[in-house]
PDB file of N, CA and C in Angstrom:
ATOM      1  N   UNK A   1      71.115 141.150 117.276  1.00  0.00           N
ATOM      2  CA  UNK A   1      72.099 140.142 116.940  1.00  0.00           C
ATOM      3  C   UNK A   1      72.065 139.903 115.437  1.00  0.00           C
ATOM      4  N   UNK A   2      73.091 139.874 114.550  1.00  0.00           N
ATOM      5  CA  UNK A   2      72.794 139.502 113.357  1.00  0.00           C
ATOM      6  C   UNK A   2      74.085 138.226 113.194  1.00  0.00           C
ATOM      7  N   UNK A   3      73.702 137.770 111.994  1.00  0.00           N
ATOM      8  CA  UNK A   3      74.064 136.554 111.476  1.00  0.00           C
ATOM      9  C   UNK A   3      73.978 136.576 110.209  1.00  0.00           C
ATOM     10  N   UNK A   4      75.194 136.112 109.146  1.00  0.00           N
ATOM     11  CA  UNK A   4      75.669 135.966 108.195  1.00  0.00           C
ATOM     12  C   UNK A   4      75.089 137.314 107.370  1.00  0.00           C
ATOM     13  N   UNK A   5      74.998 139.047 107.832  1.00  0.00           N
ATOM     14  CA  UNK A   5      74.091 139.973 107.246  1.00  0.00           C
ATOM     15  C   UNK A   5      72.705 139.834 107.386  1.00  0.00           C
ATOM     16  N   UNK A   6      72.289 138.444 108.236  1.00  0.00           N
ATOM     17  CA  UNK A   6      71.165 138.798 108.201  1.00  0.00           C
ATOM     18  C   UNK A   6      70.367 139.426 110.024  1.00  0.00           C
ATOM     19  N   UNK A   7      69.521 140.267 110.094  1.00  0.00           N
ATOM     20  CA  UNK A   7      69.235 140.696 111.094  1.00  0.00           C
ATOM     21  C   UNK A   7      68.358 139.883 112.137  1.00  0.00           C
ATOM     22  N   UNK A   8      68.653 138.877 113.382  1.00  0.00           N
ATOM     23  CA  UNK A   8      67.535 138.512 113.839  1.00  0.00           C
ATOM     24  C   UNK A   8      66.908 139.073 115.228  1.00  0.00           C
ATOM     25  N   UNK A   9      66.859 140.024 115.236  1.00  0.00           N
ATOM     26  CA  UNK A   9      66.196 140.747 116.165  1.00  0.00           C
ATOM     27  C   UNK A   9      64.620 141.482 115.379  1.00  0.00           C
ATOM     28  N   UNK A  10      63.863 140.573 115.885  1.00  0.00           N
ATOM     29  CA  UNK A  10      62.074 141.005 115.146  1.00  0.00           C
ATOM     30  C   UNK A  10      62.211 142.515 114.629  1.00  0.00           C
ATOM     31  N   UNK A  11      61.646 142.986 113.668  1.00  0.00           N
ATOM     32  CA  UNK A  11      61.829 143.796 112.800  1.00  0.00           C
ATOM     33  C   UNK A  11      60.056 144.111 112.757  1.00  0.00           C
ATOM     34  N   UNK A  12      59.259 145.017 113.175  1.00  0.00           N
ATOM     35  CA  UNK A  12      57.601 145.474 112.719  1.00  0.00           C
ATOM     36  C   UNK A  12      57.691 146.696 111.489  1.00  0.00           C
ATOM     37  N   UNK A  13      57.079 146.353 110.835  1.00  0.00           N
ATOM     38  CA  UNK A  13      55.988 147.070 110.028  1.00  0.00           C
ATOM     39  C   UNK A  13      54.941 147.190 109.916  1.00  0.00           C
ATOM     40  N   UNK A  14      54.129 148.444 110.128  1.00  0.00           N
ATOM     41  CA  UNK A  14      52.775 148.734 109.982  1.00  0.00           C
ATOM     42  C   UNK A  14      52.176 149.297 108.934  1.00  0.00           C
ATOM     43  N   UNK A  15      51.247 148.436 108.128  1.00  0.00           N
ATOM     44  CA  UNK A  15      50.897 149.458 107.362  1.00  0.00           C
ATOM     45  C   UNK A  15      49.332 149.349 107.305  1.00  0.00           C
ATOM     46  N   UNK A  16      48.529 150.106 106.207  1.00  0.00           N
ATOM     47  CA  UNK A  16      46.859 149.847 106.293  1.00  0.00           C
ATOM     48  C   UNK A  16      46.268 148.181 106.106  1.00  0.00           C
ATOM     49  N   UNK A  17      47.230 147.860 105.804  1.00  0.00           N
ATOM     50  CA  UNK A  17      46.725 146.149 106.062  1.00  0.00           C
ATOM     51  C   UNK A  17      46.980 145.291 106.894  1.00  0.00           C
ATOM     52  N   UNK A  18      47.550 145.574 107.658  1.00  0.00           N
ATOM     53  CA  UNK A  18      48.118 144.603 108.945  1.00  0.00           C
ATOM     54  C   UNK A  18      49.971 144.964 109.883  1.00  0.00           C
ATOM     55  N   UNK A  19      50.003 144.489 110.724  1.00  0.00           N
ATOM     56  CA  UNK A  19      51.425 144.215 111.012  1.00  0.00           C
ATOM     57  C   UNK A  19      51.987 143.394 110.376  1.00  0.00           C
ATOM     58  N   UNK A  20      53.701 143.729 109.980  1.00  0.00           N
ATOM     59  CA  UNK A  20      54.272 142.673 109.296  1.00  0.00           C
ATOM     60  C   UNK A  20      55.664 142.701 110.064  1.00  0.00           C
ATOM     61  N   UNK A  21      56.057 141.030 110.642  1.00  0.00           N
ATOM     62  CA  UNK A  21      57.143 140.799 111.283  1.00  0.00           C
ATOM     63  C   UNK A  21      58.488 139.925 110.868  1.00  0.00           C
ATOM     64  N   UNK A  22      59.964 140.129 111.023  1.00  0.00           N
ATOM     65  CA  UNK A  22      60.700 139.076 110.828  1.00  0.00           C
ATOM     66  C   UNK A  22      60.381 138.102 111.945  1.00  0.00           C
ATOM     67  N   UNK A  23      60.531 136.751 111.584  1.00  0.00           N
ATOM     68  CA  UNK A  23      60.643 135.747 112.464  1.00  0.00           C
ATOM     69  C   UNK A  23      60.266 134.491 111.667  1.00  0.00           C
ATOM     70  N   UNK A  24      59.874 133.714 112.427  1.00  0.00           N
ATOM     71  CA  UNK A  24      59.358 132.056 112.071  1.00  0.00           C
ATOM     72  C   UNK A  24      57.987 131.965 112.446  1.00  0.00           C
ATOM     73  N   UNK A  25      57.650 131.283 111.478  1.00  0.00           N
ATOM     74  CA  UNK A  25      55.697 131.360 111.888  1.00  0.00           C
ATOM     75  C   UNK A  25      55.426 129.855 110.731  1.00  0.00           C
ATOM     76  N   UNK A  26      54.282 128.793 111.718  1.00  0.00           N
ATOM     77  CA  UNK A  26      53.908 128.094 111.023  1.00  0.00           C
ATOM     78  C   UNK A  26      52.275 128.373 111.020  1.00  0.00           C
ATOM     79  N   UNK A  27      51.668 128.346 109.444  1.00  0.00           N
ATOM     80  CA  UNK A  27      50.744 129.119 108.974  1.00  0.00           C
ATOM     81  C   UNK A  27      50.166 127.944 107.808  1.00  0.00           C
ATOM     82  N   UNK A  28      48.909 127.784 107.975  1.00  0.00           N
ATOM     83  CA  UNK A  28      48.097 126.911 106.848  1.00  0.00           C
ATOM     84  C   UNK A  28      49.057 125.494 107.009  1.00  0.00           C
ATOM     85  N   UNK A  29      50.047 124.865 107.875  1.00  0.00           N
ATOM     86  CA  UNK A  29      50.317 123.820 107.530  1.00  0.00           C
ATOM     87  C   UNK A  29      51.993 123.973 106.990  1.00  0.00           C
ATOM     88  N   UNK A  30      52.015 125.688 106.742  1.00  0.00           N
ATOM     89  CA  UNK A  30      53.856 125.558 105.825  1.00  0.00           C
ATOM     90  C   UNK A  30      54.411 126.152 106.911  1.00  0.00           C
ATOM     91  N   UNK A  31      55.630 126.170 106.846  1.00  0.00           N
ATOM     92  CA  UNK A  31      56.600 126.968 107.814  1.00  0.00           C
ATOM     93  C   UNK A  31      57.260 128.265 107.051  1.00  0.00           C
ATOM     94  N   UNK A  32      56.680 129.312 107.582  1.00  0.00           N
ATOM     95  CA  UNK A  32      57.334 130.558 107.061  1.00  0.00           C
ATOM     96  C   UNK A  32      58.670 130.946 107.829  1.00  0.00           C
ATOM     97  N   UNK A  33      59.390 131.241 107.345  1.00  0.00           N
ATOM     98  CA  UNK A  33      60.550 132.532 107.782  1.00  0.00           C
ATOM     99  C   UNK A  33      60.726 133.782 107.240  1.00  0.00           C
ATOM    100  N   UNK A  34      60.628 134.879 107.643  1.00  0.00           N
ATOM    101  CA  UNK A  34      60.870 136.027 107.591  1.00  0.00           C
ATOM    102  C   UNK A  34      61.942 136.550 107.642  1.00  0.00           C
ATOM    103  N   UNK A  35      63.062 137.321 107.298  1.00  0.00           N
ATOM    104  CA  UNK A  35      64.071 137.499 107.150  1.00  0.00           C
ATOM    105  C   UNK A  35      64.261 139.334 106.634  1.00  0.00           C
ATOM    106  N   UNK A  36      65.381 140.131 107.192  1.00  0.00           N
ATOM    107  CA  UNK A  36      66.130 140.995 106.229  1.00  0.00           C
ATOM    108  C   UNK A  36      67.461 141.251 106.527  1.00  0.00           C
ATOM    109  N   UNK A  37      67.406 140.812 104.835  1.00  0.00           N
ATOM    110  CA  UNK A  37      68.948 140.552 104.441  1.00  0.00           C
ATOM    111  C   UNK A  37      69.781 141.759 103.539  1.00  0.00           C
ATOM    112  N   UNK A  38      70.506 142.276 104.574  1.00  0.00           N
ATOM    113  CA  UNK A  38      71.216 143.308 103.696  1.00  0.00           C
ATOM    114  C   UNK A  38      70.235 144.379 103.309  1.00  0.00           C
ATOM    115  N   UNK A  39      69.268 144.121 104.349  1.00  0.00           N
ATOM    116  CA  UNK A  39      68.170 145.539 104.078  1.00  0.00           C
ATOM    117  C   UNK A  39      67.088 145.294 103.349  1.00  0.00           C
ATOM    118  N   UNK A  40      66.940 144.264 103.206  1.00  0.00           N
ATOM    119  CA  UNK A  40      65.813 143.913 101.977  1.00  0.00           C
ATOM    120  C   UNK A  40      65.098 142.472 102.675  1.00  0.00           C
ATOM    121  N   UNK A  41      64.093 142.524 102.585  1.00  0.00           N
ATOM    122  CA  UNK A  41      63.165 141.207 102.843  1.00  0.00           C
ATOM    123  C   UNK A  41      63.117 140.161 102.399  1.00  0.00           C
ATOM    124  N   UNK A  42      63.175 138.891 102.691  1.00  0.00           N
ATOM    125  CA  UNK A  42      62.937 138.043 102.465  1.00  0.00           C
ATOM    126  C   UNK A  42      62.174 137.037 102.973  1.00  0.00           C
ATOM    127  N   UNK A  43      61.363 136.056 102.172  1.00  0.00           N
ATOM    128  CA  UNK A  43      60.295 135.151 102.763  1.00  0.00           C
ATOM    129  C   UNK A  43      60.536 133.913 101.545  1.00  0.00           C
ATOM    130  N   UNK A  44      61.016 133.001 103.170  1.00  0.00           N
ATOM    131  CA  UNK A  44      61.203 131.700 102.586  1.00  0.00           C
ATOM    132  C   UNK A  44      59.551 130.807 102.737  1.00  0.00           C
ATOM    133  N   UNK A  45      58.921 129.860 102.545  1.00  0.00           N
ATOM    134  CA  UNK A  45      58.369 129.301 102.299  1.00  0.00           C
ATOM    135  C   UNK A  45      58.289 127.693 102.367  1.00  0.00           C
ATOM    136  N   UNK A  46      58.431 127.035 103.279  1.00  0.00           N
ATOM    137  CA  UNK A  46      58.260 125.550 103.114  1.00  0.00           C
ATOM    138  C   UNK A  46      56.942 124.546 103.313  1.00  0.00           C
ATOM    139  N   UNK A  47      56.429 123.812 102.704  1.00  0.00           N
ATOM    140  CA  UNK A  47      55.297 122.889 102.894  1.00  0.00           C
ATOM    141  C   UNK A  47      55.646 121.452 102.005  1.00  0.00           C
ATOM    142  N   UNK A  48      54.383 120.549 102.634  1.00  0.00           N
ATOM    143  CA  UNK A  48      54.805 119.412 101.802  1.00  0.00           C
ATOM    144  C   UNK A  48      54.311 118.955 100.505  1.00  0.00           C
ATOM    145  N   UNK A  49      54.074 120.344 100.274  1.00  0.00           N
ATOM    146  CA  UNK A  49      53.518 120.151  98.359  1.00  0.00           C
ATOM    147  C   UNK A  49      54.138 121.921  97.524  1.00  0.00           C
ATOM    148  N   UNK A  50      53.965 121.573  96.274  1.00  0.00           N
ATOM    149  CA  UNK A  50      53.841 122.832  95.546  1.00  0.00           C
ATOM    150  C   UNK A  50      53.658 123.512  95.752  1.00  0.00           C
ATOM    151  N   UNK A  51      53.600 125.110  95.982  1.00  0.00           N
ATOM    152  CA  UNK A  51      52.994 126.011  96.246  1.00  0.00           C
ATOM    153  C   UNK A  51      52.381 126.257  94.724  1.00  0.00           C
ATOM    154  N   UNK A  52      51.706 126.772  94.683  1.00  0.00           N
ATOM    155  CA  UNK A  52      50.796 127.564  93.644  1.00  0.00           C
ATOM    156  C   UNK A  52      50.644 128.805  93.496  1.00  0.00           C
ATOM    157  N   UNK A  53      50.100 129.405  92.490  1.00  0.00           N
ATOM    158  CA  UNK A  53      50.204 130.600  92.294  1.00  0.00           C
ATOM    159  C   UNK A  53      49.116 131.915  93.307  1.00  0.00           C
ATOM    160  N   UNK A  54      48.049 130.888  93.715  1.00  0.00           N
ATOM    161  CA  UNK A  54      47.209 131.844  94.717  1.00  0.00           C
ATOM    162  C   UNK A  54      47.680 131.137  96.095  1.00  0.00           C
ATOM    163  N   UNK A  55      47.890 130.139  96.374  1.00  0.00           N
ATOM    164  CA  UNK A  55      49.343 130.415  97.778  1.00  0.00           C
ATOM    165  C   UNK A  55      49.969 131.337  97.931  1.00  0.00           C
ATOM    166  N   UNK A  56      51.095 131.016  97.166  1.00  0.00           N
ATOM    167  CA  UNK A  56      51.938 132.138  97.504  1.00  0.00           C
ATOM    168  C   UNK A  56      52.128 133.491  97.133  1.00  0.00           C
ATOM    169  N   UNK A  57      50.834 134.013  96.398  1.00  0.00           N
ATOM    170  CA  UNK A  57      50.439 135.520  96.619  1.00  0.00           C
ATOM    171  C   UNK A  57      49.536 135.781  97.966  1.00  0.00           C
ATOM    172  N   UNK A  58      48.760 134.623  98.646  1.00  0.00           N
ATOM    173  CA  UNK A  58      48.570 135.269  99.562  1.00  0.00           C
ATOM    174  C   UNK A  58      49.366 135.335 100.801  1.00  0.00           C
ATOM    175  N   UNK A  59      50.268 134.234 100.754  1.00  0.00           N
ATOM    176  CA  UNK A  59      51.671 134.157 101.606  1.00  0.00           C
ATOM    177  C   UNK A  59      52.275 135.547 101.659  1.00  0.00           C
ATOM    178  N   UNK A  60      52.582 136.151  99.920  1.00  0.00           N
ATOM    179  CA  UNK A  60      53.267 137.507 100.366  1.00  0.00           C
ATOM    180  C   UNK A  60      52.662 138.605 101.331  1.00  0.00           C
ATOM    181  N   UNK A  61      51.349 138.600 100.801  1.00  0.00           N
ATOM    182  CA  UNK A  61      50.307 139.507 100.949  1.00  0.00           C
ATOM    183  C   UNK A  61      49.848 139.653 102.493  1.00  0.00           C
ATOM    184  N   UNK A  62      50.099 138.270 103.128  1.00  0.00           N
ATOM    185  CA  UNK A  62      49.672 138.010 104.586  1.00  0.00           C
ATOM    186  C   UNK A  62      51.042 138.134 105.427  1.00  0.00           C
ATOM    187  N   UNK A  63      52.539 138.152 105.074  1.00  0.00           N
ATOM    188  CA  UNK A  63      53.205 138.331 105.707  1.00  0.00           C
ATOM    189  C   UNK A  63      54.555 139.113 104.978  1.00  0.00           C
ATOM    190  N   UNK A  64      54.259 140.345 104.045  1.00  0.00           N
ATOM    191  CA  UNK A  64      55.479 141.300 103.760  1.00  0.00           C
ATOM    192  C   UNK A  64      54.378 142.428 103.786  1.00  0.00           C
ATOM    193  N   UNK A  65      55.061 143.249 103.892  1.00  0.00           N
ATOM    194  CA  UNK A  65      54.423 144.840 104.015  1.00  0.00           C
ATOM    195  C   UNK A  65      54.048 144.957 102.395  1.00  0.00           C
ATOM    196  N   UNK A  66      52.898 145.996 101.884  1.00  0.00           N
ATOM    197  CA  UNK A  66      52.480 146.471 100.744  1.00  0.00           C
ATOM    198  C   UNK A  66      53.020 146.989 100.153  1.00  0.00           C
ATOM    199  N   UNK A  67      53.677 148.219 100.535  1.00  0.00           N
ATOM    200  CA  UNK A  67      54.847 149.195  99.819  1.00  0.00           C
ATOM    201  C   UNK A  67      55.704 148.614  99.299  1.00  0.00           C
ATOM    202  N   UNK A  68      55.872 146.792  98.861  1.00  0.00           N
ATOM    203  CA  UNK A  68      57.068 147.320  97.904  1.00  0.00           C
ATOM    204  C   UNK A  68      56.889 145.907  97.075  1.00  0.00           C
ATOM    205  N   UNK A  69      58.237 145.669  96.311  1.00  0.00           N
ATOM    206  CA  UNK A  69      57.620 144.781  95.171  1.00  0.00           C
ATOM    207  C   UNK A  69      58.817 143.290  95.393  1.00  0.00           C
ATOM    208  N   UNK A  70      57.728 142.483  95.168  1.00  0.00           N
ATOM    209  CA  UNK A  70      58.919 141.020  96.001  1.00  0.00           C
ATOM    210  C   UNK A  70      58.717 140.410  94.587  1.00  0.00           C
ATOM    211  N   UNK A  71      60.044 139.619  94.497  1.00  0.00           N
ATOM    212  CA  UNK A  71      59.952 138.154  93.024  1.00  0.00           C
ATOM    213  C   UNK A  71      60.337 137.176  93.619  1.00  0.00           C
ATOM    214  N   UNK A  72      59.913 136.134  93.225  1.00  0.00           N
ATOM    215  CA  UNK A  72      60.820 135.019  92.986  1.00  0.00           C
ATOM    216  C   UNK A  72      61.718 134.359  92.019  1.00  0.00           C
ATOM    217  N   UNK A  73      62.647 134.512  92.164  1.00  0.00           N
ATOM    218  CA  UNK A  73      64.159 134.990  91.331  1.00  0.00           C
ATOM    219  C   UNK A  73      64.371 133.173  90.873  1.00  0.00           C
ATOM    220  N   UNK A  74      64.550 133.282  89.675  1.00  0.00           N
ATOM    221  CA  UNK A  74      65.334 132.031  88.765  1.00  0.00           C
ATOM    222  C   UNK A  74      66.770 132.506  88.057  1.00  0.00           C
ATOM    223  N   UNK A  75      67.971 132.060  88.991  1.00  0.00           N
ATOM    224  CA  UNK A  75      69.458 132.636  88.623  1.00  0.00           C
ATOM    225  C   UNK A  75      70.033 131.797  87.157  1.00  0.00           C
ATOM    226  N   UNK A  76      70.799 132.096  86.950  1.00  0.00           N
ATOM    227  CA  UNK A  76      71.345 130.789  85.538  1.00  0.00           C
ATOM    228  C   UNK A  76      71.220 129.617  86.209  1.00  0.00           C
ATOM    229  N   UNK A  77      71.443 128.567  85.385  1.00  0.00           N
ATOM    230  CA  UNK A  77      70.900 127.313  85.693  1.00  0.00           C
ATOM    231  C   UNK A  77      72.173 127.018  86.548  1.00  0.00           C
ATOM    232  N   UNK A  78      73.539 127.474  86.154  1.00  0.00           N
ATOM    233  CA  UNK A  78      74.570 127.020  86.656  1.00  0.00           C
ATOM    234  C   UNK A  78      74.547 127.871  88.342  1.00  0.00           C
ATOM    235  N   UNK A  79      73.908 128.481  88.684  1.00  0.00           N
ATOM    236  CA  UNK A  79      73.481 129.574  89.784  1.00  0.00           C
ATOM    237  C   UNK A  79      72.423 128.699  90.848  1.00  0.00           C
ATOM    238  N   UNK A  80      71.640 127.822  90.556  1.00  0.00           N
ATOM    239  CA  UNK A  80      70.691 127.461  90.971  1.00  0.00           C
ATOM    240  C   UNK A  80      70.997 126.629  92.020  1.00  0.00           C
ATOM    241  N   UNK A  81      70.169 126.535  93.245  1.00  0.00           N
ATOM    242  CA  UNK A  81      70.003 125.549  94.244  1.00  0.00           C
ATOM    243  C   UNK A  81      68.697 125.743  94.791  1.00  0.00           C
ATOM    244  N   UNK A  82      68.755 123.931  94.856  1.00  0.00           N
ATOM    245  CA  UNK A  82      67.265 123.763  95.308  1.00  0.00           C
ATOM    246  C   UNK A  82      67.168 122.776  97.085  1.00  0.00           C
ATOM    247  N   UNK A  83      67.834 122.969  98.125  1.00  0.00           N
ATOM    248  CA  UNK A  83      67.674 122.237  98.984  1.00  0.00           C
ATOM    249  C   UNK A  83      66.622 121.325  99.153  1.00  0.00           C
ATOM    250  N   UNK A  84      65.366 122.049  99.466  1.00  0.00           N
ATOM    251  CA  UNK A  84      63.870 121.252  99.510  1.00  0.00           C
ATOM    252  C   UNK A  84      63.308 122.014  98.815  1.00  0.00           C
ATOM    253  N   UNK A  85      62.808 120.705  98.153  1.00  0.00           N
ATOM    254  CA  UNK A  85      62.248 120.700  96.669  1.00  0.00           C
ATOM    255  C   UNK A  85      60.711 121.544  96.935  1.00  0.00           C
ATOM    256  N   UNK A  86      60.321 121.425  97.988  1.00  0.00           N
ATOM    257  CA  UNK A  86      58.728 122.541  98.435  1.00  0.00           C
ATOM    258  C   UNK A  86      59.275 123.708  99.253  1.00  0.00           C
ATOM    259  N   UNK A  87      60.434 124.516  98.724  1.00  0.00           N
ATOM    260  CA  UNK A  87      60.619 125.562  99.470  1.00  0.00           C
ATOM    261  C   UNK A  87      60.572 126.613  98.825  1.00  0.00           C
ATOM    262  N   UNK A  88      59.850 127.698  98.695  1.00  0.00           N
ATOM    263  CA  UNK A  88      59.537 128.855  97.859  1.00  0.00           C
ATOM    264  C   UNK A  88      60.511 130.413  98.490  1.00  0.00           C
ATOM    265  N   UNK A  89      60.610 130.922  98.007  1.00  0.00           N
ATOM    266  CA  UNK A  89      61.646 132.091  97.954  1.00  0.00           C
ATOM    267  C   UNK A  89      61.308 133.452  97.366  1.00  0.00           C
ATOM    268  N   UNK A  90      60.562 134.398  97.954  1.00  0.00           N
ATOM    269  CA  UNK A  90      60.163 136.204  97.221  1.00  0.00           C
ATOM    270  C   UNK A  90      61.146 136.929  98.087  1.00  0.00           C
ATOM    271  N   UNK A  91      61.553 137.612  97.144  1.00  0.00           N
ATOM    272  CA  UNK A  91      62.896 138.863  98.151  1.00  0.00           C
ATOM    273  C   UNK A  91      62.347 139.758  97.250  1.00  0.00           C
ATOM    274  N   UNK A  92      62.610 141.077  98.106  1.00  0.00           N
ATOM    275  CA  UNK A  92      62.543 141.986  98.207  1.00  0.00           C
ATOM    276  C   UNK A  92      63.062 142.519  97.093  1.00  0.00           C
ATOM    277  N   UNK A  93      62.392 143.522  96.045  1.00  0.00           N
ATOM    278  CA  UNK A  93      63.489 143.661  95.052  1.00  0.00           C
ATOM    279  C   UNK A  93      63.994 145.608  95.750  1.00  0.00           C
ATOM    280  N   UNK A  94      65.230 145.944  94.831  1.00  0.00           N
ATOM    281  CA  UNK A  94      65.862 147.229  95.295  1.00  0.00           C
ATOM    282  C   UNK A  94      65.008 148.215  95.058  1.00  0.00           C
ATOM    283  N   UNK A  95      64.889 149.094  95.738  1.00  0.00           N
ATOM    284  CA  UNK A  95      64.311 150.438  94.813  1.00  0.00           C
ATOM    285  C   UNK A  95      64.940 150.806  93.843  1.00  0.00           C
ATOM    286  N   UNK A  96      63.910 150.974  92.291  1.00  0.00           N
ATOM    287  CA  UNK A  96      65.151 151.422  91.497  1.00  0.00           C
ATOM    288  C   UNK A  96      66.103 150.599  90.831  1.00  0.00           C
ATOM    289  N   UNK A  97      66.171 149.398  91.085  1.00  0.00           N
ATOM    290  CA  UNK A  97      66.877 148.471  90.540  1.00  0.00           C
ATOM    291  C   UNK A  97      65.911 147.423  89.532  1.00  0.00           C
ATOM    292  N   UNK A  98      64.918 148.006  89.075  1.00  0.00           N
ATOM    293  CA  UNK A  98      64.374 147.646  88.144  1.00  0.00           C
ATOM    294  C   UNK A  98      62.738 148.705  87.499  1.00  0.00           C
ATOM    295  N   UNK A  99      62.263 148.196  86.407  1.00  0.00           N
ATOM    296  CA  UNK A  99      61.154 149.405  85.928  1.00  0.00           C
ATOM    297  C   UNK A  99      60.345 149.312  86.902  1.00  0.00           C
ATOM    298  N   UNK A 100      60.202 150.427  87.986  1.00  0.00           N
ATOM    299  CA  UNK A 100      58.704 150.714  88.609  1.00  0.00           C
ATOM    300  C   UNK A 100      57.762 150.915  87.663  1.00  0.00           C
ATOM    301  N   UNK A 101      56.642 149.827  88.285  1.00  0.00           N
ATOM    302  CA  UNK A 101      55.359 150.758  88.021  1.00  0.00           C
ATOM    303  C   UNK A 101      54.900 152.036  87.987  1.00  0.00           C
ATOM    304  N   UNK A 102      54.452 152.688  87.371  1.00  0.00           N
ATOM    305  CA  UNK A 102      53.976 154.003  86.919  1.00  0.00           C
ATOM    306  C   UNK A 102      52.429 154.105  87.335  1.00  0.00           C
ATOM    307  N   UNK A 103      51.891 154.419  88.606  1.00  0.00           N
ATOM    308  CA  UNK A 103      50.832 154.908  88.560  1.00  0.00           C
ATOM    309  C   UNK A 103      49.997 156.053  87.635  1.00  0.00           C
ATOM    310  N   UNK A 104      49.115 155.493  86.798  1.00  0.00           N
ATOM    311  CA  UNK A 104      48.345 157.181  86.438  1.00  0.00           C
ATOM    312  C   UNK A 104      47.116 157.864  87.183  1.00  0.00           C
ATOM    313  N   UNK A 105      47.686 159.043  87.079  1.00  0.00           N
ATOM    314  CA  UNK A 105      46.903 159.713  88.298  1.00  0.00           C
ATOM    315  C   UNK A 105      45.360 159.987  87.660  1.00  0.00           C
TER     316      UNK A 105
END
């Protein structure tokens, strides 16, 4: 079934660190959602404080797959919305749609 592009029929990924699923999950106290939108991941984030910077790396880390690279995006100011003010936001970025990292071998 999808909705507004986005897919809600559970979605698995496996990789050497764990399973990773779309859905809703409440975790440490926040409410996660899982999401892919238009092919790309997303993880919303809500609790009743700040997130911080070792939160929500282990938020990504505990619920998006490894293989790929997530931000949390700041649009022009005139672009911006903030519903709830403790809700955090990493999507999925494109392949290719910005400088990969360069492993050296």
């Amino acid at each position: 079934m999808r909705a507004g592009g986005c897919d809600l029929e559970p979605t698995c990924i496996e990789d050497e660190y764990g399973c990773y699923s779309t859905g809703f999950f409440c975790w440490k106290g926040k409410d996660i959602a899982i999401t892919i939108d238009a092919g790309l991941w997303h993880l919303s984030a809500a609790c009743n404080h700040t997130l911080g910077y070792y939160e929500l790396k282990e938020i990504r880390y505990t619920f998006l797959p490894n293989a790929m690279f997530v931000a949390q995006v700041f649009p022009p100011r005139e672009d911006f919305v903030n519903v709830h003010e403790n809700c955090f936001h990493l999507w999925q970025l494109a392949p290719g749609g910005y400088a990969e990292y360069q492993k050296e071998d």
